[in-house]
Protein backbone atom coordinates (compact mmCIF):
# COMPACT_ATOMS: atom_id res chain seq x y z
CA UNK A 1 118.94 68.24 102.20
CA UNK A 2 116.21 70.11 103.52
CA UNK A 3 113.83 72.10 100.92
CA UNK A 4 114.27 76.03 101.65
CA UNK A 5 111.53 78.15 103.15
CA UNK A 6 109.15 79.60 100.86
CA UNK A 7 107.78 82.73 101.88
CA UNK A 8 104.55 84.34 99.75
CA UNK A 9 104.30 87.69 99.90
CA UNK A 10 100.94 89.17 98.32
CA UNK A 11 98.99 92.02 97.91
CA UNK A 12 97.69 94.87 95.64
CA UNK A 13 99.37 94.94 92.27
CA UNK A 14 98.97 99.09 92.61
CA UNK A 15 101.39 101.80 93.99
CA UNK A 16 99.26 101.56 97.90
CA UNK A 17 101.33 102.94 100.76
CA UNK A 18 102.77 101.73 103.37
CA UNK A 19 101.85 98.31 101.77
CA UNK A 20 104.75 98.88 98.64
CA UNK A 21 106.96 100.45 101.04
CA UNK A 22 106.82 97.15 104.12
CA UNK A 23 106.71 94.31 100.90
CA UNK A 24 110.14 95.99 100.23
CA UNK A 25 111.46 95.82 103.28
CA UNK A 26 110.00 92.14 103.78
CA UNK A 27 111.92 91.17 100.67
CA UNK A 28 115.17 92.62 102.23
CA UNK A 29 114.63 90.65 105.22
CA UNK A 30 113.43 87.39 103.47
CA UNK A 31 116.99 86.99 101.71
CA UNK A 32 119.01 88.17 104.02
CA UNK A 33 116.96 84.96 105.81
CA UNK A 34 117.86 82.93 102.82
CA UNK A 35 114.63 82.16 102.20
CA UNK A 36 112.83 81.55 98.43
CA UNK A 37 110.08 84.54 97.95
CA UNK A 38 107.37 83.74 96.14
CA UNK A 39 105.19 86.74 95.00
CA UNK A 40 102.16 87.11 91.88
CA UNK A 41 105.35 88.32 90.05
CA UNK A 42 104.38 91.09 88.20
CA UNK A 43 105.93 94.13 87.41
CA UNK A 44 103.93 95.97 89.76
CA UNK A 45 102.73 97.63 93.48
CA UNK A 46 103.72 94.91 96.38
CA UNK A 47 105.01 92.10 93.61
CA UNK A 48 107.55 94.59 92.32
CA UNK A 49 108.32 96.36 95.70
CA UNK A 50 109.01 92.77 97.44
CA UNK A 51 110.84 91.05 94.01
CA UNK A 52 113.34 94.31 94.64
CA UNK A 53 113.90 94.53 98.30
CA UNK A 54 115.04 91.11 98.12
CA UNK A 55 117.99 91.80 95.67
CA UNK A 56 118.48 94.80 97.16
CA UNK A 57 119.80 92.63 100.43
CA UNK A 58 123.05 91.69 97.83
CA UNK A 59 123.63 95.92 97.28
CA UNK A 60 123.72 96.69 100.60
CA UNK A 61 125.64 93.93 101.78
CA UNK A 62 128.41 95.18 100.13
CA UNK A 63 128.58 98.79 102.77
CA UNK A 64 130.35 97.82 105.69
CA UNK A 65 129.53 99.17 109.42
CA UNK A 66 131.78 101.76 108.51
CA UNK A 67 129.19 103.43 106.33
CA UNK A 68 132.48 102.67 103.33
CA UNK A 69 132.63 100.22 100.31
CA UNK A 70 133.33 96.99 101.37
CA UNK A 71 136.68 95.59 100.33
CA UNK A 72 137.01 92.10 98.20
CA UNK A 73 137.73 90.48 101.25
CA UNK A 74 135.16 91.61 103.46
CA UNK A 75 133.21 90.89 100.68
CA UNK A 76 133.92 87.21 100.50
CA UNK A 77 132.83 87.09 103.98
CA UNK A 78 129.55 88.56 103.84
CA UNK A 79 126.34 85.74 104.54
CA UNK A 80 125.60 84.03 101.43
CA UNK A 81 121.95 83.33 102.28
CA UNK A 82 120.94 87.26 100.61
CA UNK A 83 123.23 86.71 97.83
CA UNK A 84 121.52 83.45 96.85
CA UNK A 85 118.06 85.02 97.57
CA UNK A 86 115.73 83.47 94.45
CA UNK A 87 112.74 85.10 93.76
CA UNK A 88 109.86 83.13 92.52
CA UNK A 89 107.02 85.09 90.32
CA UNK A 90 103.59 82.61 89.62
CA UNK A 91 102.57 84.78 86.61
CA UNK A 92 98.35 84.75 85.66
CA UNK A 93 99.22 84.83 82.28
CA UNK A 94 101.73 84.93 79.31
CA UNK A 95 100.69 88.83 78.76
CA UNK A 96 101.34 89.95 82.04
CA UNK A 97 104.56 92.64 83.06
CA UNK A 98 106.94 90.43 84.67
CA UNK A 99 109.51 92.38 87.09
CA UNK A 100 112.80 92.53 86.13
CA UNK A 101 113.59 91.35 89.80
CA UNK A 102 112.27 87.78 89.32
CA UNK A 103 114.51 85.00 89.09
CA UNK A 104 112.03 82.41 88.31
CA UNK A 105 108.63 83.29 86.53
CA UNK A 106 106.17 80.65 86.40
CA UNK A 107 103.72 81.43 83.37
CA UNK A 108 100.35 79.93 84.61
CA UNK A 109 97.79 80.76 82.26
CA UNK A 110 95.56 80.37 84.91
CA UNK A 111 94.39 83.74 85.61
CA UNK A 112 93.59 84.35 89.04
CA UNK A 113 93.40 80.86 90.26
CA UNK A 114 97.36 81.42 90.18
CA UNK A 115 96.55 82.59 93.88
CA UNK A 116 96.23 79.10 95.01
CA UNK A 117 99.56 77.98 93.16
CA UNK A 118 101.04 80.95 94.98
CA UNK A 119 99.54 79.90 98.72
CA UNK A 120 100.15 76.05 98.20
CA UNK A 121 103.99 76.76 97.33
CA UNK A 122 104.43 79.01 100.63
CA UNK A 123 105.30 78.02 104.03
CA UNK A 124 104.29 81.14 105.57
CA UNK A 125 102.06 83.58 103.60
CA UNK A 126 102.70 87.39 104.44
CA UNK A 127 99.80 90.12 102.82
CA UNK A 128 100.72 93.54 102.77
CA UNK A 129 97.37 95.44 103.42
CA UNK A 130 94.07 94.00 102.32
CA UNK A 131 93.18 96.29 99.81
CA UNK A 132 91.27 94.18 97.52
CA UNK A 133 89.42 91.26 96.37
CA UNK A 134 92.88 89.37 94.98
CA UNK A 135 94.59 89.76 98.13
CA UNK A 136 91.41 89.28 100.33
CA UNK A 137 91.00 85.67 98.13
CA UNK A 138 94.87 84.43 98.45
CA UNK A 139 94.31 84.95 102.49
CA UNK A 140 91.16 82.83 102.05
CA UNK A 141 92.88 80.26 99.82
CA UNK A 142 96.05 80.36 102.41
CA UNK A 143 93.49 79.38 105.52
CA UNK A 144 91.42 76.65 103.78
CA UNK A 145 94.77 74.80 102.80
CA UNK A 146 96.26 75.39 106.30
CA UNK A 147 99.15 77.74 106.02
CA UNK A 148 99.86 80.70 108.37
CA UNK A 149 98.64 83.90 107.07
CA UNK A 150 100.19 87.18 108.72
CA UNK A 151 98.47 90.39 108.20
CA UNK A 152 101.27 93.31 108.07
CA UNK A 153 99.10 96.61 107.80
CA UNK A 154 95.77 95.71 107.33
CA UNK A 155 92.87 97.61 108.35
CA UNK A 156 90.68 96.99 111.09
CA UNK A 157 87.27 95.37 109.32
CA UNK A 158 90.32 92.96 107.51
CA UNK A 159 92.05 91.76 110.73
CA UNK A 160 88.44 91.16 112.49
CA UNK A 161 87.44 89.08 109.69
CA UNK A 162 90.68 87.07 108.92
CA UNK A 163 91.27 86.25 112.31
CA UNK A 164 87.43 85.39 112.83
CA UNK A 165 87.36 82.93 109.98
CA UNK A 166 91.13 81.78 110.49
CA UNK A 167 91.52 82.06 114.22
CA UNK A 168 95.14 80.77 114.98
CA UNK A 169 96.39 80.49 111.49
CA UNK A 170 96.45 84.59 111.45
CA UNK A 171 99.13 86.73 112.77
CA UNK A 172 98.90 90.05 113.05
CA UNK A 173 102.71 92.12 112.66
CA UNK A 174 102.99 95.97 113.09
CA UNK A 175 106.06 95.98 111.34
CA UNK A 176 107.87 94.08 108.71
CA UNK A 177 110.83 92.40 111.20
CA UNK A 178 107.91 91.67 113.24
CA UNK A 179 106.55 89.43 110.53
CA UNK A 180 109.74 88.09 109.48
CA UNK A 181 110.09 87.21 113.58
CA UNK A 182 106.83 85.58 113.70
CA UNK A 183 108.08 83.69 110.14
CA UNK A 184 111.22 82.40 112.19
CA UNK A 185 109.12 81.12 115.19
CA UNK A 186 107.03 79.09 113.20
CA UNK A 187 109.58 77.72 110.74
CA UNK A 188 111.76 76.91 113.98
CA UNK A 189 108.59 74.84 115.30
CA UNK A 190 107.86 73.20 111.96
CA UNK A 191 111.80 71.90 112.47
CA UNK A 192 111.23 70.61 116.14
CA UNK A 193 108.63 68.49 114.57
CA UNK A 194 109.94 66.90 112.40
């Protein structure tokens, strides 16, 4: 059996909008992909905000079309892949906040060299904003080990260095289906080679 998509999805550990706002959103669409999401795991900014939206997938999977409760057995019928979502949380340390939306928290006691655990264990590695040097050095760590990076709301002088020191392996998205779409493509390409 095939391992499961990992998806990383990093950036600041403060309340920064519209970064919080799309790692929520991507965490929504990551398990209702089925997909593992890997984050820093703390209890904080785009950890927290991504750890949530991706058990928030199992709440509203249970509101029909109808805008109504869902009954037991349309329940039963709903896709499984959001209400198996697992969310993964590499933790820098034994002190740090861990969100009450991880399912799995990895205690590293490796400070911030717990970015590379973080890349390494991704397929695809989504940052939400480059707002500082943590997020700016998982990117870095993503490209040098070869994994696809996609900036989602990143400012200008950000994009025009990634993609000038990562060419191909950057993505840009607009919007958080947009990254999840550019996630499918290249997990659907990774399966045509093999």
């Amino acid at each position: 059996m095939p391992r499961k998509p990992a998806i990383a999805v990093i950036g600041a550990g403060c309340e920064t909008e519209p970064a919080v706002l799309n790692a929520r959103e991507l965490g929504r669409l990551i398990a209702e992909n089925g997909w593992v999401l890997i984050s820093g795991g703390r209890d904080a900014g785009v950890m927290k905000a991504a750890n949530e939206g991706a058990k928030s997938a199992k709440e509203n999977l249970t509101i029909n079309s109808t805008g109504r409760n869902a009954t037991v057995r349309e329940r039963a019928n709903e896709s499984k892949s959001a209400i198996d979502c697992l969310t993964i949380g590499i933790l820098p340390n034994r002190d740090a906040e861990i969100s009450p939306a991880v399912d799995v928290a990895i205690v590293t006691e490796t400070g911030e060299a717990r970015n590379n655990i973080i890349v390494l264990s991704a397929n695809v590695v989504i940052a939400c904003g480059v707002e500082g040097a943590g997020t700016a050095s998982e990117v870095a760590l993503a490209l040098k080990n070869g994994k696809p990076v996609i900036l989602l709301g990143a400012n200008s002088a950000a994009r025009e260095f990634f993609v000038g020191i990562g060419g191909e392996q950057i993505h840009i998205a607009e919007s958080p289906e947009q990254a999840v779409r550019i996630v499918q493509d290249f997990l659907r390409a990774e399966r045509r080679k093999d």
